[in-house]
Protein backbone atom coordinates (compact mmCIF):
# COMPACT_ATOMS: atom_id res chain seq x y z
CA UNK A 1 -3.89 15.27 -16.96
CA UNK A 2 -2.12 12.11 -16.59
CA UNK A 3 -3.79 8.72 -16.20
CA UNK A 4 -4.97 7.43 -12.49
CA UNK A 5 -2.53 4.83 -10.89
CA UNK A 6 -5.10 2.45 -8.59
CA UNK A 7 -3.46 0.23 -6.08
CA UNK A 8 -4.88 -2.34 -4.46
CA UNK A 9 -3.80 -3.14 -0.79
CA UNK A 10 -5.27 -7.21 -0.52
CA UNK A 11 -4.71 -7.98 2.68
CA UNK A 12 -3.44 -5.88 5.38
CA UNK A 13 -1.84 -7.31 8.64
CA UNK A 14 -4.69 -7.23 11.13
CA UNK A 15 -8.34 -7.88 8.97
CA UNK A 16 -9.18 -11.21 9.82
CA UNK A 17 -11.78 -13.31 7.81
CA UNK A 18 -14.19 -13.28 10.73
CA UNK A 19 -14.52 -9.35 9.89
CA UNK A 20 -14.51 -10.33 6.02
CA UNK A 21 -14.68 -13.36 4.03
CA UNK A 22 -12.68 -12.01 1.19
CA UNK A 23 -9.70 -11.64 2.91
CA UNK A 24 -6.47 -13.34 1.32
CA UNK A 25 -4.03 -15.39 3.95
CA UNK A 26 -2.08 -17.76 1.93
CA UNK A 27 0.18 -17.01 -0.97
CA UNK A 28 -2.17 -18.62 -3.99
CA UNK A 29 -4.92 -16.60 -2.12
CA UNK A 30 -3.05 -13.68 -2.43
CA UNK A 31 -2.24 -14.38 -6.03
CA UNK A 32 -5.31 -14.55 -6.66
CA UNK A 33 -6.84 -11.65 -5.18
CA UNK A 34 -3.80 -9.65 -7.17
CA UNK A 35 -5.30 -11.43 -10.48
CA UNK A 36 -8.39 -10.13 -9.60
CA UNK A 37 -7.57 -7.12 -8.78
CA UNK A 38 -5.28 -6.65 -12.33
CA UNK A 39 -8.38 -7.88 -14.11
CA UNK A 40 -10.57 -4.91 -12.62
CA UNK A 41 -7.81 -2.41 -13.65
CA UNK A 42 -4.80 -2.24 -10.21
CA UNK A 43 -1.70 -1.56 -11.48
CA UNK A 44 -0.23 -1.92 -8.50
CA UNK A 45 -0.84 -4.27 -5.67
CA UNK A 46 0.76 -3.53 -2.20
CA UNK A 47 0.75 -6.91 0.54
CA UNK A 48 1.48 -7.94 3.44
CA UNK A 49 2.37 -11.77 4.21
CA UNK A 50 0.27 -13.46 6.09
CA UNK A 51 0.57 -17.15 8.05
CA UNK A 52 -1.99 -19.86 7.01
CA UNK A 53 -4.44 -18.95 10.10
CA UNK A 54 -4.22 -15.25 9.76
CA UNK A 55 -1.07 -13.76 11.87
CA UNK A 56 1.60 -11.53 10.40
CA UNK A 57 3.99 -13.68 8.91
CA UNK A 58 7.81 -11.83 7.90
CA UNK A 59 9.73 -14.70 6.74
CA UNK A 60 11.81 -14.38 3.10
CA UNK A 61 10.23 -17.91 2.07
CA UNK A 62 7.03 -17.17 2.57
CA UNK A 63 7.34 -13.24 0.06
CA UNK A 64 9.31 -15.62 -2.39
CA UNK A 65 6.19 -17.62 -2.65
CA UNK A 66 3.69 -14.71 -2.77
CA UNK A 67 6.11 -12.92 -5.43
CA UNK A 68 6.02 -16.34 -7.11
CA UNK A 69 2.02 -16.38 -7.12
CA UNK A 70 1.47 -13.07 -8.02
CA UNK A 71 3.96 -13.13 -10.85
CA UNK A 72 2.49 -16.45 -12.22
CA UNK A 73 -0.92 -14.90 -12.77
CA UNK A 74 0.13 -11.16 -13.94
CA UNK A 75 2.55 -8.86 -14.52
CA UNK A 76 1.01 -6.32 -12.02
CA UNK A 77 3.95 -4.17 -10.53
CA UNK A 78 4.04 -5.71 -6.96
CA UNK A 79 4.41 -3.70 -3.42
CA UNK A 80 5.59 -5.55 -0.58
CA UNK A 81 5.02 -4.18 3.10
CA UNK A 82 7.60 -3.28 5.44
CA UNK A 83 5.38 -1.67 8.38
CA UNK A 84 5.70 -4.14 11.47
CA UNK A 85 5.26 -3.09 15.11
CA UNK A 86 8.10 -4.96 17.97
CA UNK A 87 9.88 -6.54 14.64
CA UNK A 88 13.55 -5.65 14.27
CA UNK A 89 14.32 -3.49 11.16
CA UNK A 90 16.47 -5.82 9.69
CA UNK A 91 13.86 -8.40 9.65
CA UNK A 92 11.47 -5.89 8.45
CA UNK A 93 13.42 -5.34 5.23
CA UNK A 94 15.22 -8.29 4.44
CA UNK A 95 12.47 -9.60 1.98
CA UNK A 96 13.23 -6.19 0.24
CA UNK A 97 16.78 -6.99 -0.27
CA UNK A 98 16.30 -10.66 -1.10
CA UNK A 99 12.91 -10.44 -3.81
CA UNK A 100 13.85 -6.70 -4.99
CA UNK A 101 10.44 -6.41 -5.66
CA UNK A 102 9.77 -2.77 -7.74
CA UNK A 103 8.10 -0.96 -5.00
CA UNK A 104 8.33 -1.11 -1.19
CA UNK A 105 6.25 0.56 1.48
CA UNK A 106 8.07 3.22 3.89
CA UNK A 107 6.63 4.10 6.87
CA UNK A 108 7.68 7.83 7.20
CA UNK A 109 7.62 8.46 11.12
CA UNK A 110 6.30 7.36 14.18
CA UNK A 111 2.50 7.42 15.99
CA UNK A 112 -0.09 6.08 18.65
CA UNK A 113 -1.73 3.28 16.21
CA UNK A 114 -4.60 2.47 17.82
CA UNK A 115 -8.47 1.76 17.17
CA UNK A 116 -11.31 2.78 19.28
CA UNK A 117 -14.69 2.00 19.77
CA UNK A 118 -17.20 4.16 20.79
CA UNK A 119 -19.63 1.70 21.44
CA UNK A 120 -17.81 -0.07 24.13
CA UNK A 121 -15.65 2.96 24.87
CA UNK A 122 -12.12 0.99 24.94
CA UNK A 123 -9.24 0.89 22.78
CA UNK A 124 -8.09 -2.22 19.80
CA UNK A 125 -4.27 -2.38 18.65
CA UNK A 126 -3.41 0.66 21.03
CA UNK A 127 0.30 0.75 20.01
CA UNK A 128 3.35 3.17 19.33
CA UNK A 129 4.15 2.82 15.90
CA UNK A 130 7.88 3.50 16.04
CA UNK A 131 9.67 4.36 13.07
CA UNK A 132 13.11 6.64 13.85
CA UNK A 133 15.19 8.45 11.26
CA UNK A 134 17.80 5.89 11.77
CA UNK A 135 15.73 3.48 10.97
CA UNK A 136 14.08 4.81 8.26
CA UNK A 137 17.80 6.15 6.84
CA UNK A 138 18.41 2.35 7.03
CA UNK A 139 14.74 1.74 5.43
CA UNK A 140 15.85 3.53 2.48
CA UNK A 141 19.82 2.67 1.83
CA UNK A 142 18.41 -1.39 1.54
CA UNK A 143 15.77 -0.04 -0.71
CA UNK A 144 18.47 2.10 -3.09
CA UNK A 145 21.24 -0.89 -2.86
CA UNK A 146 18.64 -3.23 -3.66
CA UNK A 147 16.75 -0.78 -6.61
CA UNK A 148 13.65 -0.82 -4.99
CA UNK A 149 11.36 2.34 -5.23
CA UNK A 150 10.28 3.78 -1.77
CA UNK A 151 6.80 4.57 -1.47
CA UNK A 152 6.49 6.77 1.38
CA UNK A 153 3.26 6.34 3.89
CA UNK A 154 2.40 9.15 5.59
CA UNK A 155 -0.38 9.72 8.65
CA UNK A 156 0.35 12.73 8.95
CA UNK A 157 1.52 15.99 7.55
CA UNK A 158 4.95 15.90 9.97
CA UNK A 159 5.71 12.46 8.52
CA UNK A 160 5.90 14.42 5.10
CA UNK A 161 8.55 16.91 6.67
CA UNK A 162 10.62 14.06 7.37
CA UNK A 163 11.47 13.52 3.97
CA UNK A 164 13.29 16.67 4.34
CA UNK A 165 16.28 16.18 6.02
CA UNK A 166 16.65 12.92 3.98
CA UNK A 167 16.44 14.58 0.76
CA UNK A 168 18.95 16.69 2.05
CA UNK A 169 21.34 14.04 2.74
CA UNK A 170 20.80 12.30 -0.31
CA UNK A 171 19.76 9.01 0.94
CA UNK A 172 16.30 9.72 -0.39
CA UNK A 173 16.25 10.76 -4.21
CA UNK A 174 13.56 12.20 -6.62
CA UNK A 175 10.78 10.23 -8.22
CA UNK A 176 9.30 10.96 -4.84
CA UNK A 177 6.22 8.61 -4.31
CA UNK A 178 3.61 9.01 -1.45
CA UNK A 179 0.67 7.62 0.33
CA UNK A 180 -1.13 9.62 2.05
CA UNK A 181 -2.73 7.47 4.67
CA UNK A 182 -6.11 9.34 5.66
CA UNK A 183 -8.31 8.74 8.72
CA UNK A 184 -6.22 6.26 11.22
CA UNK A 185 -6.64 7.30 14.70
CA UNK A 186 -3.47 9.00 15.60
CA UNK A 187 -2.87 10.38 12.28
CA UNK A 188 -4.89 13.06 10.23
CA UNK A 189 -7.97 13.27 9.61
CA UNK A 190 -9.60 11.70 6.23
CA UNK A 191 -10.93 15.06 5.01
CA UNK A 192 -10.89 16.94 1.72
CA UNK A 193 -9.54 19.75 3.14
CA UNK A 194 -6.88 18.16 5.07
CA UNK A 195 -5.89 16.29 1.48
CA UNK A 196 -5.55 19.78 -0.03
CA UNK A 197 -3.21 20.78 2.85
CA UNK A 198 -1.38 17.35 2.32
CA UNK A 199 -0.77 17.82 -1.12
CA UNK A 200 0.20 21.33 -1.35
CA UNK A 201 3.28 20.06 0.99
CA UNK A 202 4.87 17.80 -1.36
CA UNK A 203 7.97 18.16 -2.65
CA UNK A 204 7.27 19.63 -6.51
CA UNK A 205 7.18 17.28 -8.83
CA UNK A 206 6.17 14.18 -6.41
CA UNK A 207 3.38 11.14 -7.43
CA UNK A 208 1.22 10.58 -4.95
CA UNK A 209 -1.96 8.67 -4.11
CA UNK A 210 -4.86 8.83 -1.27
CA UNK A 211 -5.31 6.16 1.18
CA UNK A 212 -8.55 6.59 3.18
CA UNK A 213 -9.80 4.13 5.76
CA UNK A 214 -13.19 2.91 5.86
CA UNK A 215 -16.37 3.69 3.70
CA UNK A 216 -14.27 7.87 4.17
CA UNK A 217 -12.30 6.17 1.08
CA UNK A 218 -14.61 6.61 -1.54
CA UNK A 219 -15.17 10.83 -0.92
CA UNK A 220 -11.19 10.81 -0.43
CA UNK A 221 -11.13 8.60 -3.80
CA UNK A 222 -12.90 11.33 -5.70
CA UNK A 223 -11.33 14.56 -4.56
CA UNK A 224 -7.92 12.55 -5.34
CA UNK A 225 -9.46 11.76 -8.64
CA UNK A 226 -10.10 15.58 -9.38
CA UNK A 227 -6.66 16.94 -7.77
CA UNK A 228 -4.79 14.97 -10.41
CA UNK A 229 -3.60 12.08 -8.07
CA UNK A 230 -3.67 8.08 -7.46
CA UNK A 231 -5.46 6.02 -5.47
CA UNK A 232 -5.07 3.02 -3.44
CA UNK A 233 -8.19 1.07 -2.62
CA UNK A 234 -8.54 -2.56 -1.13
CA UNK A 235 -9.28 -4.76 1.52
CA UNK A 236 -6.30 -3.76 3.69
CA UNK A 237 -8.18 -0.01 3.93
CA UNK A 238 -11.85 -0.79 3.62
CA UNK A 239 -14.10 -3.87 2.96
CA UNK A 240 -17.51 -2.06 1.79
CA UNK A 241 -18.48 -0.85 -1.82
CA UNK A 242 -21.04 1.16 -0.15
CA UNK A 243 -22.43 1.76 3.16
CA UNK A 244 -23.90 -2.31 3.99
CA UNK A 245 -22.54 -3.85 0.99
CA UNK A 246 -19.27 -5.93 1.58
CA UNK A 247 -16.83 -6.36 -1.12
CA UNK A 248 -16.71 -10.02 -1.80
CA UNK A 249 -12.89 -9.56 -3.23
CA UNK A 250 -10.25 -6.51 -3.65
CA UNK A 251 -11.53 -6.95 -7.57
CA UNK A 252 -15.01 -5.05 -6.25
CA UNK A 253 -13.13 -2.25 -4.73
CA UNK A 254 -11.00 -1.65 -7.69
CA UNK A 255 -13.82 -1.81 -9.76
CA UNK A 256 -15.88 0.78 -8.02
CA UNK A 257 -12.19 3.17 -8.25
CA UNK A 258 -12.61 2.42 -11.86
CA UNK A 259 -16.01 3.66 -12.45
CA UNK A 260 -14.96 6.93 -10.22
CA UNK A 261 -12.29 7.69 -12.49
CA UNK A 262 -13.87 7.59 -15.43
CA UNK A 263 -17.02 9.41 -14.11
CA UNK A 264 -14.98 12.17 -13.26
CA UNK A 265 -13.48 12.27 -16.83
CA UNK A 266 -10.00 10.54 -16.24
CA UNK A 267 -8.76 7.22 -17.45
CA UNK A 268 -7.04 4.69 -15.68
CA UNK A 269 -3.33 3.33 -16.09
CA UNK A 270 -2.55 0.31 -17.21
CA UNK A 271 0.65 -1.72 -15.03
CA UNK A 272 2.75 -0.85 -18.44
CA UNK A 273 1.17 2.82 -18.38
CA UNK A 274 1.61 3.41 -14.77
CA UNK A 275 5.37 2.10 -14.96
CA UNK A 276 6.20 4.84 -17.40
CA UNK A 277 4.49 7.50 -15.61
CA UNK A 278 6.21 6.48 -12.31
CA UNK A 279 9.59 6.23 -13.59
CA UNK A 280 9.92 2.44 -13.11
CA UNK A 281 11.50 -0.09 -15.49
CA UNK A 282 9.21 -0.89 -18.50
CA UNK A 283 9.60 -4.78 -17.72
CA UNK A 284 7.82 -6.54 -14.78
CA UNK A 285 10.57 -7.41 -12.02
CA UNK A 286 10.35 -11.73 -12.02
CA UNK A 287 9.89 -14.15 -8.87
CA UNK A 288 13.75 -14.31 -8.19
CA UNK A 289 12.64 -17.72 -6.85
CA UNK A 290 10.49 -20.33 -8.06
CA UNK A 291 8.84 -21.21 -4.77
CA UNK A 292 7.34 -24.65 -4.92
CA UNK A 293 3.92 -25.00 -3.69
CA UNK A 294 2.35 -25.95 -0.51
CA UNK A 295 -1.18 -26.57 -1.43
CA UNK A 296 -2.89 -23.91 0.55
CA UNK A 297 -6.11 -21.89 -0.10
């Protein structure tokens, strides 16, 4: 069986710092959180780019920097975001082009995005997450042009039949790499036995890792673990190591993925082992641009 692939997701686009400490805003934050999460065995970090006081931020200057601080501190292979709700697709992608970082994120069809409490019995971030063939057909001729691999999130198991039709047409070519994002209201369910359905839907031959939200990560981690797949853990998905025990940094998380994997008699990847196994170039795409810093975090 081949070695696990952990990713670490450091900082998500709505996790503030009021809900946990640890998360990363600026880019030396964020290079930092990827160092830490190298050092406790990621090969792969994905991120979103966030402003100084905690928005969504999409501007190319502000990826070049992150790309810069990442890069400066390890050679992790490096995932930049391109999910955005009411933000153009052109915008969404251009850092893509620009940074040709080795790996982007590909939302793979629409849904109600939305969180809900039960204790006060009202909805948070109730939105339609729109993502149309065209635009995803766009998504992925940027990504090609640019020799970025697609890593395609899916909520749900129609978001992997969408592939379909783009395989098809050739726009979207084998390695196939998904995330299979577990447990967000709208989408599936973060179950074992809706992973097993998941995964036997694949197209043969495809990598693929589990996403689960919340503390449901770390039974999704495991069954992942023992199907022969990869795993993405991180702040972005979850913030505990156990049930009242907050990560203080995206290193914990990874750790705790770590100890899983080798519990359960696998190894984990190095970023040189997981490049192989993924098909990606053997050597660490650079910071196209030296981005001066700005003395934040």
């Amino acid at each position: 069986m081949t070695k696990v692939v952990i990713s670490a997701a450091l900082t998500g686009v709505l996790s503030t710092r009021n809900q946990c400490p640890a998360i990363p805003y600026t880019p030396k934050e964020i290079g930092e959180e990827a160092k830490r999460a190298a050092d406790a065995g990621a090969a792969i970090v994905h991120i979103h780019a966030r402003t100084p006081d905690g928005g969504p931020d999409w501007k190319g200057e502000t990826f070049a920097e992150i790309f810069y601080e990442v890069r400066a501190r390890t050679d992790v292979i490096v995932n930049f975001s391109t999910g955005a709700i009411g933000v153009p697709p052109e915008d969404r992608v251009a850092h893509i082009r620009d940074l040709r970082p080795e790996m982007a994120a590909l939302n793979m069809g629409s849904m109600n995005y939305a969180i809900y409490s039960e204790k006060k019995k009202t909805f948070y971030h109730d939105h339609v997450f729109a993502n149309s063939f065209k635009d995803i057909q766009f998504f992925l001729e940027t990504m090609k042009k640019a020799e970025v691999r697609p890593e395609m999130e899916c909520f749900d198991a129609g978001h992997i039949g969408n592939a379909r039709p783009l395989i098809d047409m050739g726009v979207l070519a084998p390695p196939f790499q998904f995330s299979l994002i577990m447990g967000v209201l709208g989408g599936i369910p973060g179950t074992t036995r809706h992973l097993v359905d998941q995964v036997d839907s694949l197209p043969p031959g495809s990598h693929w890792q589990v996403i689960g939200i919340g503390l449901n990560q770390w039974p999704l981690v495991a069954a992942a673990i023992t199907m022969g797949g990869n795993v993405r853990v991180g702040l972005e998905d979850n913030f505990y190591v156990e049930d009242g025990k907050m990560a203080k940094s995206n290193g914990d998380l990874v750790e705790k993925a770590g100890r899983l994997v080798r519990d359960l008699g696998r190894e984990v990847a190095t970023s040189a082992e997981a490049r192989a196994q993924l098909g990606l170039d053997a050597t660490p795409r650079p910071a196209l641009f030296a981005s001066p810093h700005r003395g934040e975090g």
